[in-house]
PDB file of N, CA and C in Angstrom:
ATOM      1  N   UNK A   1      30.709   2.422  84.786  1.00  0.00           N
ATOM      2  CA  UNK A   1      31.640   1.739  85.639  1.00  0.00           C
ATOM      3  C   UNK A   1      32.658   1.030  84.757  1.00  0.00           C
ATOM      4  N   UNK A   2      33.651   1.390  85.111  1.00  0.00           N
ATOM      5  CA  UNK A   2      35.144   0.708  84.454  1.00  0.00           C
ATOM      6  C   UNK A   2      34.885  -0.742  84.757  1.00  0.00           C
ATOM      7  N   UNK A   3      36.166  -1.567  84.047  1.00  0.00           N
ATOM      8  CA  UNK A   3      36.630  -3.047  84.435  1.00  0.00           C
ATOM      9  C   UNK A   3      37.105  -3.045  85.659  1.00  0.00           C
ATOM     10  N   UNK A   4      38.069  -1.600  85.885  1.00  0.00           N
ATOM     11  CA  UNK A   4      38.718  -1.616  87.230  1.00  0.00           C
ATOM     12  C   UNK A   4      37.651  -1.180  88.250  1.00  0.00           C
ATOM     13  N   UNK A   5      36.700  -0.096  88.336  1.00  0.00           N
ATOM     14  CA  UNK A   5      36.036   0.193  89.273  1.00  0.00           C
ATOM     15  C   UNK A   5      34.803  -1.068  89.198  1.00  0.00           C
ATOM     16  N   UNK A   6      34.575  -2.269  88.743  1.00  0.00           N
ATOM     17  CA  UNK A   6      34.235  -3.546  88.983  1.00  0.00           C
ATOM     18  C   UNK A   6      34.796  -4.330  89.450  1.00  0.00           C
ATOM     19  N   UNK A   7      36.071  -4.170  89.926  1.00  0.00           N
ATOM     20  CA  UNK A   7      37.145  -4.884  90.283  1.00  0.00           C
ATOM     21  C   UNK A   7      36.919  -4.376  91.804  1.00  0.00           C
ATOM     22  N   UNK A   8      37.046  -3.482  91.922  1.00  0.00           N
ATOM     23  CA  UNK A   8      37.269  -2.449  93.249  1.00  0.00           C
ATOM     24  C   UNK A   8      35.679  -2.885  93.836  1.00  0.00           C
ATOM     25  N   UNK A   9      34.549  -2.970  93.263  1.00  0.00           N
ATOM     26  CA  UNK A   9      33.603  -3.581  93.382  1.00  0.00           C
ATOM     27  C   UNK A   9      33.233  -4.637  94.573  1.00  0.00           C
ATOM     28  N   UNK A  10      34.021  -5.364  93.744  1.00  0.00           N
ATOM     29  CA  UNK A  10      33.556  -6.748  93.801  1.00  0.00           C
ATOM     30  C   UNK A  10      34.376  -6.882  95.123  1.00  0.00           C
ATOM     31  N   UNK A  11      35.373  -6.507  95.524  1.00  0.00           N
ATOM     32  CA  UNK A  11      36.389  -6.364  96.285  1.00  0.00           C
ATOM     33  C   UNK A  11      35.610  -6.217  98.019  1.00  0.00           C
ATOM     34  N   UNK A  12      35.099  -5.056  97.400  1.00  0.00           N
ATOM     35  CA  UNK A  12      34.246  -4.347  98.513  1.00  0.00           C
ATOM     36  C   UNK A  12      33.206  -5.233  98.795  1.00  0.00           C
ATOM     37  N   UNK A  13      32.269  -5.724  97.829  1.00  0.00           N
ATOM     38  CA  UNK A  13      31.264  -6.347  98.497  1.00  0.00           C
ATOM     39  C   UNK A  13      31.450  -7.881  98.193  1.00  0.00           C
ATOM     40  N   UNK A  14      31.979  -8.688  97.726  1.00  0.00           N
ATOM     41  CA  UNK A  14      32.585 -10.116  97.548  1.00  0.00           C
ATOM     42  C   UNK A  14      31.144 -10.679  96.780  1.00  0.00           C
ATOM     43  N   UNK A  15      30.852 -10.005  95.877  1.00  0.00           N
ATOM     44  CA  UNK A  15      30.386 -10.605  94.683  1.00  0.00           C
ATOM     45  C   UNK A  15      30.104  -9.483  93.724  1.00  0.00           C
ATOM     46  N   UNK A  16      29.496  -9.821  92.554  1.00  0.00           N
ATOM     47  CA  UNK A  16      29.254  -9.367  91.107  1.00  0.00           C
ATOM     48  C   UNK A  16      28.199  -9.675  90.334  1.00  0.00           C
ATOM     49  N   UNK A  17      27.897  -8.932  89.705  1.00  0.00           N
ATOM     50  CA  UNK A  17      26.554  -9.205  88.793  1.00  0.00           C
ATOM     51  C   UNK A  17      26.940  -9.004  87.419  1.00  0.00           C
ATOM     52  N   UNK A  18      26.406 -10.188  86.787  1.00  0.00           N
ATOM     53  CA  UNK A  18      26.432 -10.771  85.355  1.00  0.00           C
ATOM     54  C   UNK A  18      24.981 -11.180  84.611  1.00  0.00           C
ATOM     55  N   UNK A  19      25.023 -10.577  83.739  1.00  0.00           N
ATOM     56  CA  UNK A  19      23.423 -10.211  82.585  1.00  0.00           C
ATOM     57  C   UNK A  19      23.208 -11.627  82.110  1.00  0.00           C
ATOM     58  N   UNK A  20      22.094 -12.620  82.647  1.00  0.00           N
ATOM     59  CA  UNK A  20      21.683 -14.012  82.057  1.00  0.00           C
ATOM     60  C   UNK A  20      20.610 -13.889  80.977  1.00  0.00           C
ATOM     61  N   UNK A  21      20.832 -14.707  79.930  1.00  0.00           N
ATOM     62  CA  UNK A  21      19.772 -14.415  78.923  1.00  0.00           C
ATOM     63  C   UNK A  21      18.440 -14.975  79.530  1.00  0.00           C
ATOM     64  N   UNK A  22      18.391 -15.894  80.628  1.00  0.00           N
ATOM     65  CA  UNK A  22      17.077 -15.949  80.992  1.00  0.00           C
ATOM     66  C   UNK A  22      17.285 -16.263  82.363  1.00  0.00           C
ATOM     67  N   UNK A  23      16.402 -16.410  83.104  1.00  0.00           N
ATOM     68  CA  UNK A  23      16.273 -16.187  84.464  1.00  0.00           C
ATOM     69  C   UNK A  23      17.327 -17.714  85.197  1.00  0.00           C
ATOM     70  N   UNK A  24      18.120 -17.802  85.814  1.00  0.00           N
ATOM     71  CA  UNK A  24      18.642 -19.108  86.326  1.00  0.00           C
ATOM     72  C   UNK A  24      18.889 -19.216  87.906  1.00  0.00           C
ATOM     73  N   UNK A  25      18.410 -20.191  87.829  1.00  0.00           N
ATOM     74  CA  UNK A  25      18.274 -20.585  89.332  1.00  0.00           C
ATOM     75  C   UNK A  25      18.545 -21.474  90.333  1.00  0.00           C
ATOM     76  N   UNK A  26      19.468 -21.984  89.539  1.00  0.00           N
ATOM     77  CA  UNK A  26      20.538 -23.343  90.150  1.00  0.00           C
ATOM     78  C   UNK A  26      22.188 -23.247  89.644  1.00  0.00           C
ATOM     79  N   UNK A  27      22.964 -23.552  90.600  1.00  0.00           N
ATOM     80  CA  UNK A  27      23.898 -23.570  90.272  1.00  0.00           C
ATOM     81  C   UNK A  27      24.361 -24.014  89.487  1.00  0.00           C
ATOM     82  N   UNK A  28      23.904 -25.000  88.918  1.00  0.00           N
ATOM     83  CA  UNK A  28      24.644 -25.255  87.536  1.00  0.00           C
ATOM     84  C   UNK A  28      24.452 -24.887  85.991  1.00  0.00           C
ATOM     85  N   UNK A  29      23.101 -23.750  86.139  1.00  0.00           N
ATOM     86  CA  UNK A  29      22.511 -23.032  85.592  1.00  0.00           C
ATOM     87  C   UNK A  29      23.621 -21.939  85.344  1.00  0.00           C
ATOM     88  N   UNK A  30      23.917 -21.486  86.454  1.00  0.00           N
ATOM     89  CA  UNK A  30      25.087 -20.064  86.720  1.00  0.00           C
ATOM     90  C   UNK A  30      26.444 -20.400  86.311  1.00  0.00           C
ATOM     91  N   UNK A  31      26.946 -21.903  86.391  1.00  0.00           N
ATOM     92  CA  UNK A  31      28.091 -22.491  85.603  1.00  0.00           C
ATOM     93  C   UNK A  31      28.098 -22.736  84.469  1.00  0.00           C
ATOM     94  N   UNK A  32      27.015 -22.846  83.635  1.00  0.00           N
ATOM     95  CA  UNK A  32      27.020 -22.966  82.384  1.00  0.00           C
ATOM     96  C   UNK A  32      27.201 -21.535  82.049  1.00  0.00           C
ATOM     97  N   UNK A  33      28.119 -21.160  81.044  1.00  0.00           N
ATOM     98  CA  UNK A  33      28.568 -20.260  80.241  1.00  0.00           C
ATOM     99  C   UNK A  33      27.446 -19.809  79.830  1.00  0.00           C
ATOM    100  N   UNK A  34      26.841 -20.541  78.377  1.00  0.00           N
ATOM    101  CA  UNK A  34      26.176 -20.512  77.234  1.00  0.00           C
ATOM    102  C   UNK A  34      24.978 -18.939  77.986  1.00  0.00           C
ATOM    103  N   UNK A  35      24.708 -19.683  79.555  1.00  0.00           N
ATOM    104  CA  UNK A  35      23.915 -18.599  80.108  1.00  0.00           C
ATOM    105  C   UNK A  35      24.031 -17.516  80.587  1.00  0.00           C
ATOM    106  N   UNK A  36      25.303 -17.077  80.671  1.00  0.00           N
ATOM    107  CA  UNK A  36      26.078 -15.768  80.354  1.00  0.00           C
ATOM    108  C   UNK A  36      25.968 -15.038  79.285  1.00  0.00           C
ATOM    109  N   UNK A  37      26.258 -12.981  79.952  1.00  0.00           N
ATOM    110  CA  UNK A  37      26.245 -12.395  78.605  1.00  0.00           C
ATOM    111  C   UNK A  37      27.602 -11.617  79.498  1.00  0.00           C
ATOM    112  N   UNK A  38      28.619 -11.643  79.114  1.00  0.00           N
ATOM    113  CA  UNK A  38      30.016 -10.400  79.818  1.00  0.00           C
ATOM    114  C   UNK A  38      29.484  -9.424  78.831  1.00  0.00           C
ATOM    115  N   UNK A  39      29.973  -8.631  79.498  1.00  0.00           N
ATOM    116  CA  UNK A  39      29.939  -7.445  78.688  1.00  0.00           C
ATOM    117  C   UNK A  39      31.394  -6.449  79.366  1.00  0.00           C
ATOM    118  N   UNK A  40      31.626  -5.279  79.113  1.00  0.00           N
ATOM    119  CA  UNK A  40      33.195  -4.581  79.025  1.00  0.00           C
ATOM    120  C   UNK A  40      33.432  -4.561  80.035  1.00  0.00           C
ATOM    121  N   UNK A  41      32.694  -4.094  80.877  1.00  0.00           N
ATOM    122  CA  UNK A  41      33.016  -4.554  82.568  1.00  0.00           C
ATOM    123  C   UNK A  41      32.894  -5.722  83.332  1.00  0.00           C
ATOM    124  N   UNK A  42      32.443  -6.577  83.066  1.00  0.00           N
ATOM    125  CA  UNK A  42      32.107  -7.974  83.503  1.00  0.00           C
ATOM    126  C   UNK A  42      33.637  -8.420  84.161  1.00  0.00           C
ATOM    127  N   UNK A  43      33.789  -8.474  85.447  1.00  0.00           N
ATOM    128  CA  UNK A  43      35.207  -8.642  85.622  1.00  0.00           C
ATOM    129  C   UNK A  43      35.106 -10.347  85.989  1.00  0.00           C
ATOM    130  N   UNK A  44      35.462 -10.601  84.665  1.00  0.00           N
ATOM    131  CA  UNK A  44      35.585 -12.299  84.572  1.00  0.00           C
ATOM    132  C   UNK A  44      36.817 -12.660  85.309  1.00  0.00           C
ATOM    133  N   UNK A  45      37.637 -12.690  85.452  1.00  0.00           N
ATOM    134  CA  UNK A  45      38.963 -12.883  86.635  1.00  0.00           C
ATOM    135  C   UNK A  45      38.196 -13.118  87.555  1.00  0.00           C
ATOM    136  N   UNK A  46      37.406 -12.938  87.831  1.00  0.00           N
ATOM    137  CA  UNK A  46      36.656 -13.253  89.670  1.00  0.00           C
ATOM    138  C   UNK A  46      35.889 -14.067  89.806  1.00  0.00           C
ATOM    139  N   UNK A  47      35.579 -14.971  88.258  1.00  0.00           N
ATOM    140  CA  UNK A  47      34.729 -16.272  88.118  1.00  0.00           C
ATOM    141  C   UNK A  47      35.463 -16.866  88.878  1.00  0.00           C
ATOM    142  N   UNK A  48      34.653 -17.948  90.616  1.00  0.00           N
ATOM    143  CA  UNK A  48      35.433 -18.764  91.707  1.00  0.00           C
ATOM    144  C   UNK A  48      36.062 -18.263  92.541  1.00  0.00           C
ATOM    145  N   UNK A  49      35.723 -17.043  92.459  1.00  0.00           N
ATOM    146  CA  UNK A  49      36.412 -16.326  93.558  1.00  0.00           C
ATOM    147  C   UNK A  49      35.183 -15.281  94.319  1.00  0.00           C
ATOM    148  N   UNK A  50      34.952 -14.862  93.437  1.00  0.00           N
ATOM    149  CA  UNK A  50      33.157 -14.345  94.218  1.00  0.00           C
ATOM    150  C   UNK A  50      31.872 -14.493  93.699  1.00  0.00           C
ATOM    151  N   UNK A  51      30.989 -14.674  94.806  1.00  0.00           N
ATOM    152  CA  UNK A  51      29.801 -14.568  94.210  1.00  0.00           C
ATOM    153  C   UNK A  51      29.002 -13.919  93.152  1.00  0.00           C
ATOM    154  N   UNK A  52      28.722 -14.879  92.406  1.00  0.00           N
ATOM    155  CA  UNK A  52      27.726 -14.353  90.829  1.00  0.00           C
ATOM    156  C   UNK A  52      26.089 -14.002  91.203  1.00  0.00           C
ATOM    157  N   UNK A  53      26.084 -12.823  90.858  1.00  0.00           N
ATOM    158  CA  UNK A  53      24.511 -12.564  91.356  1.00  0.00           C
ATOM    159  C   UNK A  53      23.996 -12.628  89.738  1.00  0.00           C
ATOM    160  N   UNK A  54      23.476 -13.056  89.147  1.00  0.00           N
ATOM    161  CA  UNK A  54      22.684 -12.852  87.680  1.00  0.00           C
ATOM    162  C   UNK A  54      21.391 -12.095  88.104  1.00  0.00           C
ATOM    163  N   UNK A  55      21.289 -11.491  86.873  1.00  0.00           N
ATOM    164  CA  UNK A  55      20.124 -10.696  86.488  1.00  0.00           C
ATOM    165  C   UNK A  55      19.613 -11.129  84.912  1.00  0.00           C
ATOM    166  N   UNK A  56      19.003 -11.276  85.041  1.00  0.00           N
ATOM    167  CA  UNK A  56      17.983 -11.863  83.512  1.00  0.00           C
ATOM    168  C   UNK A  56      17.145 -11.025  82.818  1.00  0.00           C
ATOM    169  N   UNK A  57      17.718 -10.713  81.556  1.00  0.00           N
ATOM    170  CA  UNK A  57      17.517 -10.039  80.609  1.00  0.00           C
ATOM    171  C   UNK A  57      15.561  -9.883  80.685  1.00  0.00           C
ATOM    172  N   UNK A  58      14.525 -10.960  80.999  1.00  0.00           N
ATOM    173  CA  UNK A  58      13.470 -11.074  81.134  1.00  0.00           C
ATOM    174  C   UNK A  58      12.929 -10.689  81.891  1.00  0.00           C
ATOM    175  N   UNK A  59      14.231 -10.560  83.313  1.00  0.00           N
ATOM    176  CA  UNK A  59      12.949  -9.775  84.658  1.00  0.00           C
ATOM    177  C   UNK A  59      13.079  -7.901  84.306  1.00  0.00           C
ATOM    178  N   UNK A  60      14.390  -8.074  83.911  1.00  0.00           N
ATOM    179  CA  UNK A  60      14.603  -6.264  83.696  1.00  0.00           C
ATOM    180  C   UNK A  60      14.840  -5.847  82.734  1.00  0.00           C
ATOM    181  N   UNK A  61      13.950  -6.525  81.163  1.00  0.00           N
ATOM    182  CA  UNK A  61      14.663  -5.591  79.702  1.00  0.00           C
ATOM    183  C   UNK A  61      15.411  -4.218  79.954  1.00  0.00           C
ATOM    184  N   UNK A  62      14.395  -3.031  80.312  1.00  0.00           N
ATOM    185  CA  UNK A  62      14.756  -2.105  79.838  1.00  0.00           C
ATOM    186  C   UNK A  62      15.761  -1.851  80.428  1.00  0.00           C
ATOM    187  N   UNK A  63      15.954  -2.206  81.858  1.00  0.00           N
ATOM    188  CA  UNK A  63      17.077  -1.637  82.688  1.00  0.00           C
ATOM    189  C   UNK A  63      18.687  -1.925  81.978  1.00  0.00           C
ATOM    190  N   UNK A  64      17.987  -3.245  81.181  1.00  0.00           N
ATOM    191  CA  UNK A  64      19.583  -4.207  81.492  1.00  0.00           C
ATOM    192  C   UNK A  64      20.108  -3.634  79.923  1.00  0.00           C
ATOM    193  N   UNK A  65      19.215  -3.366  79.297  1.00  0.00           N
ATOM    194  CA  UNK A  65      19.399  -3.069  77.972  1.00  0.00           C
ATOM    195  C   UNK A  65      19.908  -1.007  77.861  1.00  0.00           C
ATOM    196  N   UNK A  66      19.703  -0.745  78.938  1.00  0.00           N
ATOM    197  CA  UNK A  66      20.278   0.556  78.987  1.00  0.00           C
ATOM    198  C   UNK A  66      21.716   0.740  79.675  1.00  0.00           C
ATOM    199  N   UNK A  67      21.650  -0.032  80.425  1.00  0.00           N
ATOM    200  CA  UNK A  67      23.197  -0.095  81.387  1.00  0.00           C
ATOM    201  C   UNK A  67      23.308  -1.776  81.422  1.00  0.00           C
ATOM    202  N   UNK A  68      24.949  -1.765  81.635  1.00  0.00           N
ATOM    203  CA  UNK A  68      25.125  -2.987  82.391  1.00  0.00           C
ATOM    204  C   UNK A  68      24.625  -4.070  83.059  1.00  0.00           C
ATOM    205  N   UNK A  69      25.108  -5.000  83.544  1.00  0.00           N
ATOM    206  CA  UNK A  69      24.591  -5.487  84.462  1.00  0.00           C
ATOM    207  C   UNK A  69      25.420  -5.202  85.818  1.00  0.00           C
ATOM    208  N   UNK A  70      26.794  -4.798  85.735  1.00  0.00           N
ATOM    209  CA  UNK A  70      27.356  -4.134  86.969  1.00  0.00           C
ATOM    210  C   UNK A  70      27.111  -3.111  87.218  1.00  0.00           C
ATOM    211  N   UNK A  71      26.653  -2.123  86.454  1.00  0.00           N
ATOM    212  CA  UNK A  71      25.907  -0.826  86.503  1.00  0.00           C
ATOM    213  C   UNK A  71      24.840  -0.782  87.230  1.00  0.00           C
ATOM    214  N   UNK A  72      23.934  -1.190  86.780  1.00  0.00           N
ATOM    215  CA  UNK A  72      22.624  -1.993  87.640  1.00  0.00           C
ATOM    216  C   UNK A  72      22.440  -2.346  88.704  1.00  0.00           C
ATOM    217  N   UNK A  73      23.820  -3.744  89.262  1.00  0.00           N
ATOM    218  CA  UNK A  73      23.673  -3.975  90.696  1.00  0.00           C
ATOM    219  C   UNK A  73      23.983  -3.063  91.344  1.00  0.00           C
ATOM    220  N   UNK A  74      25.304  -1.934  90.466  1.00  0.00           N
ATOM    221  CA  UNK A  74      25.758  -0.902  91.743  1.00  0.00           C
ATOM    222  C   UNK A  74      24.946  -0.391  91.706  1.00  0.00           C
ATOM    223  N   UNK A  75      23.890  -0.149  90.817  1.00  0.00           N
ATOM    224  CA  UNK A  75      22.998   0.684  91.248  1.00  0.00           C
ATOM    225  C   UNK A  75      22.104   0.727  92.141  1.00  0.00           C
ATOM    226  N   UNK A  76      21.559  -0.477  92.153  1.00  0.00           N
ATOM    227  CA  UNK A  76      20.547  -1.061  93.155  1.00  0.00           C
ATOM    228  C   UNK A  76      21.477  -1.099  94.577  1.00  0.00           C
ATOM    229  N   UNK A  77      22.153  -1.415  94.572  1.00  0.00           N
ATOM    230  CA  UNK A  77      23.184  -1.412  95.864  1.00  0.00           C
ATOM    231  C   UNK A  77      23.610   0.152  96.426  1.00  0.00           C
ATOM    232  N   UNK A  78      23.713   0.763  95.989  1.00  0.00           N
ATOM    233  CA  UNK A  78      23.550   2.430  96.383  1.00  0.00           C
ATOM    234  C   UNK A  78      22.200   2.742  96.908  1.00  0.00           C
ATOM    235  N   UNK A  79      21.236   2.272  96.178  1.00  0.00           N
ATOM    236  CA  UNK A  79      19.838   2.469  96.667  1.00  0.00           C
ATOM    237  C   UNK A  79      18.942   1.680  97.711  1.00  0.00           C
ATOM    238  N   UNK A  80      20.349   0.555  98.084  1.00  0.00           N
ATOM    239  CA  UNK A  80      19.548  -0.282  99.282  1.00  0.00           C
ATOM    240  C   UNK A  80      20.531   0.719 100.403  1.00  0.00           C
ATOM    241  N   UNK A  81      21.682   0.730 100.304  1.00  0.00           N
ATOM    242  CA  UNK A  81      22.313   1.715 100.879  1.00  0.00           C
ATOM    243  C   UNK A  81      21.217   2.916 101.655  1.00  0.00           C
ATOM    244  N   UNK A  82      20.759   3.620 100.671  1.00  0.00           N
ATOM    245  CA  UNK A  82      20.489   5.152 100.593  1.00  0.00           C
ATOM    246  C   UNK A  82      18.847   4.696 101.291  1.00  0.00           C
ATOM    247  N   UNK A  83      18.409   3.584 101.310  1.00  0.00           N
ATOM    248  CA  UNK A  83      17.073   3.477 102.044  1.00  0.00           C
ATOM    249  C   UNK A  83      17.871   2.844 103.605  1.00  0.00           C
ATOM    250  N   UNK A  84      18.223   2.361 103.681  1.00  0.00           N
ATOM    251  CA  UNK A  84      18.672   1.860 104.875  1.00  0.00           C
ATOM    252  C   UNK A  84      18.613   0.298 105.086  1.00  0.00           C
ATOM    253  N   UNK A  85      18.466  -0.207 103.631  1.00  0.00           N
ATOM    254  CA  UNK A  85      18.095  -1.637 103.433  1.00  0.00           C
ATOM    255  C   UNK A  85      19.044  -2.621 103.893  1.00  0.00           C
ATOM    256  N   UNK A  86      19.211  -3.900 104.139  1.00  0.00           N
ATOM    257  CA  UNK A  86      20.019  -4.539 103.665  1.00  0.00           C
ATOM    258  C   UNK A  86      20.127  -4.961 102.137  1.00  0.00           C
ATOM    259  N   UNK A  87      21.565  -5.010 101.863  1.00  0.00           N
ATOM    260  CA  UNK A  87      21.794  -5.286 100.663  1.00  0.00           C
ATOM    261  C   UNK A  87      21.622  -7.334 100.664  1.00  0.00           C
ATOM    262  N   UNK A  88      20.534  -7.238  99.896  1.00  0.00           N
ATOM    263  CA  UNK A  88      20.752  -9.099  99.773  1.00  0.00           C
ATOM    264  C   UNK A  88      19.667  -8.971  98.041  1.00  0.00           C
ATOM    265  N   UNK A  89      19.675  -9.976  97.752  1.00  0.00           N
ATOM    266  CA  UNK A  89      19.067 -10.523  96.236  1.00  0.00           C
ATOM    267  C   UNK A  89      17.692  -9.726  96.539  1.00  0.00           C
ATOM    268  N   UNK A  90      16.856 -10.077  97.523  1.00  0.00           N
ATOM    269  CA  UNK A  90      15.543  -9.613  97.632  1.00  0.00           C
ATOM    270  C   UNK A  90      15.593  -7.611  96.719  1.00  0.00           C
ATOM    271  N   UNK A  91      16.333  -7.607  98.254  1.00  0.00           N
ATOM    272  CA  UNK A  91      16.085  -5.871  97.718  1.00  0.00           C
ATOM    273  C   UNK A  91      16.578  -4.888  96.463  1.00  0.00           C
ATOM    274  N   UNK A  92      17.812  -6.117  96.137  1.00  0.00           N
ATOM    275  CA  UNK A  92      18.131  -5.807  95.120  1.00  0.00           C
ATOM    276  C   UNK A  92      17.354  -5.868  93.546  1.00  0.00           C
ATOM    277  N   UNK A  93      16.935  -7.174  93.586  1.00  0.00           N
ATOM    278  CA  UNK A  93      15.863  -7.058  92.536  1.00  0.00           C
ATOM    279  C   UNK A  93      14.634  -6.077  92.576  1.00  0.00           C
ATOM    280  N   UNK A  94      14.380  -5.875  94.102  1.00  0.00           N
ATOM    281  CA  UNK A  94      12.771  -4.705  94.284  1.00  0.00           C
ATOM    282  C   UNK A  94      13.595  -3.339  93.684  1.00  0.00           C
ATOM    283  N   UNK A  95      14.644  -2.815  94.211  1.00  0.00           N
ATOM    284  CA  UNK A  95      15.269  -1.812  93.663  1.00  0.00           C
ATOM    285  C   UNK A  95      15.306  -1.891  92.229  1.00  0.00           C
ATOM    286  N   UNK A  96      15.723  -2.849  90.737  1.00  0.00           N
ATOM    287  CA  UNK A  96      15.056  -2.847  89.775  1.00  0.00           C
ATOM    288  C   UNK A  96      14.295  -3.212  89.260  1.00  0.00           C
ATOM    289  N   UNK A  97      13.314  -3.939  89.813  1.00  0.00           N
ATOM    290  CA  UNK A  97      11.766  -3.759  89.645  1.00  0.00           C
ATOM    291  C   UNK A  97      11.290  -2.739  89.602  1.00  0.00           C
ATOM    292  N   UNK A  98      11.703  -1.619  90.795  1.00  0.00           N
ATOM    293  CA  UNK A  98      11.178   0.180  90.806  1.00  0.00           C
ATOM    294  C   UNK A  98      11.849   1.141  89.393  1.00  0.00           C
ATOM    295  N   UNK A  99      12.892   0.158  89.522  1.00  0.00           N
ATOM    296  CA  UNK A  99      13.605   1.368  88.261  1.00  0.00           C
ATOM    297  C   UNK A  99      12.844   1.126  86.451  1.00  0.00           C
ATOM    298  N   UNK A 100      12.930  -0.526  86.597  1.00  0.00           N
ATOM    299  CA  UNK A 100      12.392  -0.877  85.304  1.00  0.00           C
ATOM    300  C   UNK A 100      11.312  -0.206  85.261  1.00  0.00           C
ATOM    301  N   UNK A 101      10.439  -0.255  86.105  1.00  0.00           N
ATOM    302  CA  UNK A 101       9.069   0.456  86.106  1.00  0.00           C
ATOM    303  C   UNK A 101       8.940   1.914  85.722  1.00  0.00           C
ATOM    304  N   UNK A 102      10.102   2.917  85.933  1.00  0.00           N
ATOM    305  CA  UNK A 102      10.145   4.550  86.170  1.00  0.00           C
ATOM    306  C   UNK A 102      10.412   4.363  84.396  1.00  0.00           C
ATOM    307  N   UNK A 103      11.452   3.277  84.227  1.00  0.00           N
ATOM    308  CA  UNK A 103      11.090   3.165  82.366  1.00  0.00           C
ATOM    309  C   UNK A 103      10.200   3.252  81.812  1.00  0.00           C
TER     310      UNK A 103
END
């Protein structure tokens, strides 16, 4: 996934996912930088403008360490899609919980 097709993203579903070095769970956890990792697609322009979903390097090594972290959510988000899920945090993390696991 491009910078731009993260853009187009985020657009569509009014938030984004960004790779945390450890699991965070308060907002001011998610405002601190330091707990950020961007990476080439990370479409930082949209920090305050949409929702930050983090994913933590600890719940999903292998996943996060093979792709993105926008890679990832779209991914999981195609696959709540393709089950008939709603897309929310829950299913999204069970969707890479299943994948980390097929690792």
């Amino acid at each position: 996934m491009t910078k731009e097709e993260s853009k187009e993203f985020v657009k569509l579903h009014g938030f984004w996912f960004v790779k945390t070095i450890k699991h965070v769970s308060t907002e001011e956890e998610l405002n601190n930088r330091e707990n950020l990792i961007f990476e080439e697609n990370s479409p930082t322009e949209m920090i305050g403008i949409a929702k930050v979903c983090p994913l933590a390097q600890e719940d999903f090594p292998t996943v996060l360490q093979r792709m993105t972290a926008m890679d990832a959510g779209n991914w999981a988000v195609e696959k709540c899609h393709q089950q008939g899920w709603e897309v929310n945090k829950d299913n999204i993390g069970a969707c890479l919980c299943n994948l980390e696991m097929d690792y």
